[in-house]
C-alpha atoms as a PDB file:
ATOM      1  CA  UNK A   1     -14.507  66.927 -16.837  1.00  0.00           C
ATOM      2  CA  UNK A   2     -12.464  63.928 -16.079  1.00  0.00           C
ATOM      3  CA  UNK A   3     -11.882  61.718 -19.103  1.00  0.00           C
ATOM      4  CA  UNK A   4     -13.420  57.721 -19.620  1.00  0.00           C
ATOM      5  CA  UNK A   5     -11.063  55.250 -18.222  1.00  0.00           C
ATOM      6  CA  UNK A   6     -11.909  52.582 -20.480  1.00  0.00           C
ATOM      7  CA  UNK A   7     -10.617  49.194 -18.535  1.00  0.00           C
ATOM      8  CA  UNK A   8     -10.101  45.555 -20.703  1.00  0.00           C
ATOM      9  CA  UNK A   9      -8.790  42.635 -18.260  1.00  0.00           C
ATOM     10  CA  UNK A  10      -8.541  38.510 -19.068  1.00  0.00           C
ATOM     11  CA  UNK A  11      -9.776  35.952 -16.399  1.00  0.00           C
ATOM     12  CA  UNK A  12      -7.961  35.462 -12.807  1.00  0.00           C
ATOM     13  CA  UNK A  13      -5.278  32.941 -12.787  1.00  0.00           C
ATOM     14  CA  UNK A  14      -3.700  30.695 -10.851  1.00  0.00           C
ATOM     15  CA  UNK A  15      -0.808  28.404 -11.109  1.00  0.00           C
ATOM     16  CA  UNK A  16      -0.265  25.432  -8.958  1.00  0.00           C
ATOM     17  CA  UNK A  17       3.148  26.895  -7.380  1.00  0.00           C
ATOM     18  CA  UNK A  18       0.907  30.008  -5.874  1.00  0.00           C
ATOM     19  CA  UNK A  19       1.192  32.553  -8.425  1.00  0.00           C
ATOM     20  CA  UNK A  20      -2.113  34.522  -8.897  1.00  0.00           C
ATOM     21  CA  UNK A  21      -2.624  37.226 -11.585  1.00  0.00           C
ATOM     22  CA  UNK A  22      -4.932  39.253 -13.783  1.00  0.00           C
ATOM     23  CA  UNK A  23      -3.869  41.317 -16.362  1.00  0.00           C
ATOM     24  CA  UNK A  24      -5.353  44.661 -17.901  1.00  0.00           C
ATOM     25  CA  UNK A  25      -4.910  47.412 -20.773  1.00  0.00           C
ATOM     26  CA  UNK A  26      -6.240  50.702 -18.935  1.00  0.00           C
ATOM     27  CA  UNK A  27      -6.858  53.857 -21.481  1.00  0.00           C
ATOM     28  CA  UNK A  28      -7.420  57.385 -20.544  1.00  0.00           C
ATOM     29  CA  UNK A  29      -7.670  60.308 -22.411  1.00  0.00           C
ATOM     30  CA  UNK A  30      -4.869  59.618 -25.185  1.00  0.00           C
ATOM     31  CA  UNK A  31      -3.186  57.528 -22.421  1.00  0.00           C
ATOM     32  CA  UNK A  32      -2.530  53.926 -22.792  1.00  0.00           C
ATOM     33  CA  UNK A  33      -1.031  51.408 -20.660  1.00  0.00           C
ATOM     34  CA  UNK A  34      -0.987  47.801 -19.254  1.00  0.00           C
ATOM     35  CA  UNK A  35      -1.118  46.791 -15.389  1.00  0.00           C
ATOM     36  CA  UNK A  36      -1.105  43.297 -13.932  1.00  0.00           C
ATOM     37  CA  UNK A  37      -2.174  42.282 -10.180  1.00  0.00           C
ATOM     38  CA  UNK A  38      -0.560  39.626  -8.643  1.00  0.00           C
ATOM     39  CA  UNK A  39      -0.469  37.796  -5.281  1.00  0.00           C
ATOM     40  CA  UNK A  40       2.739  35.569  -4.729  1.00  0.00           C
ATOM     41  CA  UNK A  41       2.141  32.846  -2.188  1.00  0.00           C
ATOM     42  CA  UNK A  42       5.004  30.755  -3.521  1.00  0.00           C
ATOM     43  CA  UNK A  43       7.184  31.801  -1.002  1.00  0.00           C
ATOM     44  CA  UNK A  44       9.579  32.367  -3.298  1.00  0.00           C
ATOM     45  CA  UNK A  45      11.181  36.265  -4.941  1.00  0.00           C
ATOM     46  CA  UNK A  46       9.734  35.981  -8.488  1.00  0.00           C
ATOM     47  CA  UNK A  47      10.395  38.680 -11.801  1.00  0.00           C
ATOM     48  CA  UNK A  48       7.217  39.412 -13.665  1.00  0.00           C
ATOM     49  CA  UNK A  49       8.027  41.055 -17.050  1.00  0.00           C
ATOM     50  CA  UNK A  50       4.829  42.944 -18.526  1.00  0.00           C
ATOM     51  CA  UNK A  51       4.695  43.566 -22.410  1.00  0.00           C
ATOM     52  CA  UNK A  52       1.970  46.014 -24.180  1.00  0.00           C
ATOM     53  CA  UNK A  53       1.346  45.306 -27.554  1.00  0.00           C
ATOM     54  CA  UNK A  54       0.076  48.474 -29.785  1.00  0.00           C
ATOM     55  CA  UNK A  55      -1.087  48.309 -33.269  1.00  0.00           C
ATOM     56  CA  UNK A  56       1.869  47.843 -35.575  1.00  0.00           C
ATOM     57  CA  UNK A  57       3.971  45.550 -33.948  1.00  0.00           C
ATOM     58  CA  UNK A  58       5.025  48.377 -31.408  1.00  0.00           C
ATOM     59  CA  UNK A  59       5.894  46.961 -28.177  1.00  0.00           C
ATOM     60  CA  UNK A  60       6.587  48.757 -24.132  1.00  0.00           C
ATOM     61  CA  UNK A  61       8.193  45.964 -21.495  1.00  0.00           C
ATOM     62  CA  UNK A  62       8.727  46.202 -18.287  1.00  0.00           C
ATOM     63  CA  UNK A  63      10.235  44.148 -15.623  1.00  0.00           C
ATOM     64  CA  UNK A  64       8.997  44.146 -12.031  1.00  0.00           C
ATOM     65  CA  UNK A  65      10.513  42.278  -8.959  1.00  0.00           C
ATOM     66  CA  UNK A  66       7.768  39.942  -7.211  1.00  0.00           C
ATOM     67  CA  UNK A  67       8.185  39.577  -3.354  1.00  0.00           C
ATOM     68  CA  UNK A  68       8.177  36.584  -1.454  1.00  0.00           C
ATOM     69  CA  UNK A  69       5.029  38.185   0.413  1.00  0.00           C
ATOM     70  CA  UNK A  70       1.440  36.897  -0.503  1.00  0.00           C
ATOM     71  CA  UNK A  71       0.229  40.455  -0.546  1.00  0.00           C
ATOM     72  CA  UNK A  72      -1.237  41.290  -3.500  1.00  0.00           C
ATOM     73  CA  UNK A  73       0.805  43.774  -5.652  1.00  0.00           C
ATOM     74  CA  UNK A  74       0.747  45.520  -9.575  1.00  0.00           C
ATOM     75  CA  UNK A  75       2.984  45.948 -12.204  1.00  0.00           C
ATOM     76  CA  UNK A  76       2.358  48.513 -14.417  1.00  0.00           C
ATOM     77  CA  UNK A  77       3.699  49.496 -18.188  1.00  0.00           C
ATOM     78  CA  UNK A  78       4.390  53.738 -18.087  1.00  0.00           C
ATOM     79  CA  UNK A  79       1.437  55.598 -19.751  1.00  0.00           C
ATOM     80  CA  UNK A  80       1.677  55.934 -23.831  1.00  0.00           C
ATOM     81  CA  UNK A  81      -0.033  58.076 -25.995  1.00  0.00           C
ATOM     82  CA  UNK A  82      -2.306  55.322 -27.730  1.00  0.00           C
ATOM     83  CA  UNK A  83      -2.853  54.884 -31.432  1.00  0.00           C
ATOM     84  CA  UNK A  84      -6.385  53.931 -32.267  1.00  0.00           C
ATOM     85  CA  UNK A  85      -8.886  52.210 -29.879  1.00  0.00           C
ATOM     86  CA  UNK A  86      -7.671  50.316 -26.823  1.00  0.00           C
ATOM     87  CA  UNK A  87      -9.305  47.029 -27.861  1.00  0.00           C
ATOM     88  CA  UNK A  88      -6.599  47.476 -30.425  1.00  0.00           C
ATOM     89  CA  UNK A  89      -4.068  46.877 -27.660  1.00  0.00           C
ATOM     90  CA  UNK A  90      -3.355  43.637 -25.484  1.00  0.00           C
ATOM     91  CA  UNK A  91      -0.829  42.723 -22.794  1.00  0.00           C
ATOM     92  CA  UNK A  92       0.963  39.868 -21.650  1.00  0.00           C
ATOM     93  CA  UNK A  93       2.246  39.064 -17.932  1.00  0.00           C
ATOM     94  CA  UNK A  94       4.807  36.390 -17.321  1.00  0.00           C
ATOM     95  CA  UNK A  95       6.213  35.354 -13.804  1.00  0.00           C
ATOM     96  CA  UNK A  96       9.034  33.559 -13.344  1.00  0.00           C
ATOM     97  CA  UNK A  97      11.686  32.339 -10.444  1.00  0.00           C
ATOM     98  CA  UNK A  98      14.933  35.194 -10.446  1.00  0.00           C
ATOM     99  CA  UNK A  99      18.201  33.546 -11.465  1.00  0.00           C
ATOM    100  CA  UNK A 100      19.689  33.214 -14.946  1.00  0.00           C
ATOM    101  CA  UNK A 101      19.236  30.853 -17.735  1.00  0.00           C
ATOM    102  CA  UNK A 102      17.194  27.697 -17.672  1.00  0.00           C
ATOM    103  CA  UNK A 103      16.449  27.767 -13.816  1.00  0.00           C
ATOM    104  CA  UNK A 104      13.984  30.617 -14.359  1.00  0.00           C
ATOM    105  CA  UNK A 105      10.646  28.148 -14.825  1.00  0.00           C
ATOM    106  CA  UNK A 106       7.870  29.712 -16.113  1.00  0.00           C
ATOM    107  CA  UNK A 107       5.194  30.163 -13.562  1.00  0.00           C
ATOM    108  CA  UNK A 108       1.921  31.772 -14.910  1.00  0.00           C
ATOM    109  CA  UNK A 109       1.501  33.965 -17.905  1.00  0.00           C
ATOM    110  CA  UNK A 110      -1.211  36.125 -17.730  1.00  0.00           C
ATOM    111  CA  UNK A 111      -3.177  38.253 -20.568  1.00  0.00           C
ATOM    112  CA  UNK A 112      -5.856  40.881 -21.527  1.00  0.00           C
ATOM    113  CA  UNK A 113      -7.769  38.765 -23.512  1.00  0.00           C
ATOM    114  CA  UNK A 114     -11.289  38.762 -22.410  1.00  0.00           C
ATOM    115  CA  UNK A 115     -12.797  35.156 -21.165  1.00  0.00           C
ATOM    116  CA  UNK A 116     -15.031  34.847 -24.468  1.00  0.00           C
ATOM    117  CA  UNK A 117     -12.590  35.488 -26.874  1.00  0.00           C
ATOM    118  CA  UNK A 118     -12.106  32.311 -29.488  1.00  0.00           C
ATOM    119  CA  UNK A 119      -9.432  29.471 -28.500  1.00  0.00           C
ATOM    120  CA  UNK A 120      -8.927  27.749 -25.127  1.00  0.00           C
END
């Protein structure tokens, strides 16, 4: 018997510059982890870095080169063994221009949080 692979994502962005994104905590089994999809029409190469958040503070990051393709694409965190519920859990994508320092403009950040959760 294949386990339940229990899926949260936020809403589908967009950013003005032609960054798309949606970003998910996936659970399996004892496996957690965090996967964004993207489409980059910016014409541009862009880095997305992708940060799970576990209970405690704990936190997995990973960086993933964006091409200048508008093909859509993931990102994913590797698979952890989770620690209490997935809701527990939540993700963050950001995309940004490659280069160092200040020319690196934040393009879109992109989370797990569902639609109806409080704030705006």
């Amino acid at each position: 018997m294949t386990p339940e692979r229990i899926t949260k994502c936020g809403p589908e962005l967009a950013s003005p510059e032609g960054i798309e994104a949606q970003t998910c905590v996936l659970a399996e089994g004892p496996d957690t982890w965090a996967r964004t999809y993207y489409r980059n029409a910016t014409g541009q190469e862009l880095d997305a870095f992708l940060t799970l958040m576990a209970p405690g503070g704990r936190t997995v990051q990973v960086r993933c080169p964006v091409a200048a393709q508008d093909e859509p694409g993931t990102c994913e965190t590797p698979r952890e063994r989770g620690e209490g519920k997935a809701t527990a859990y939540t993700a963050v994508a950001e995309f940004a221009g490659t280069g160092e320092g200040g020319s690196t403009p934040l393009l879109l950040r992109s989370g797990s949080n569902t639609a109806d959760t409080e704030g705006s």
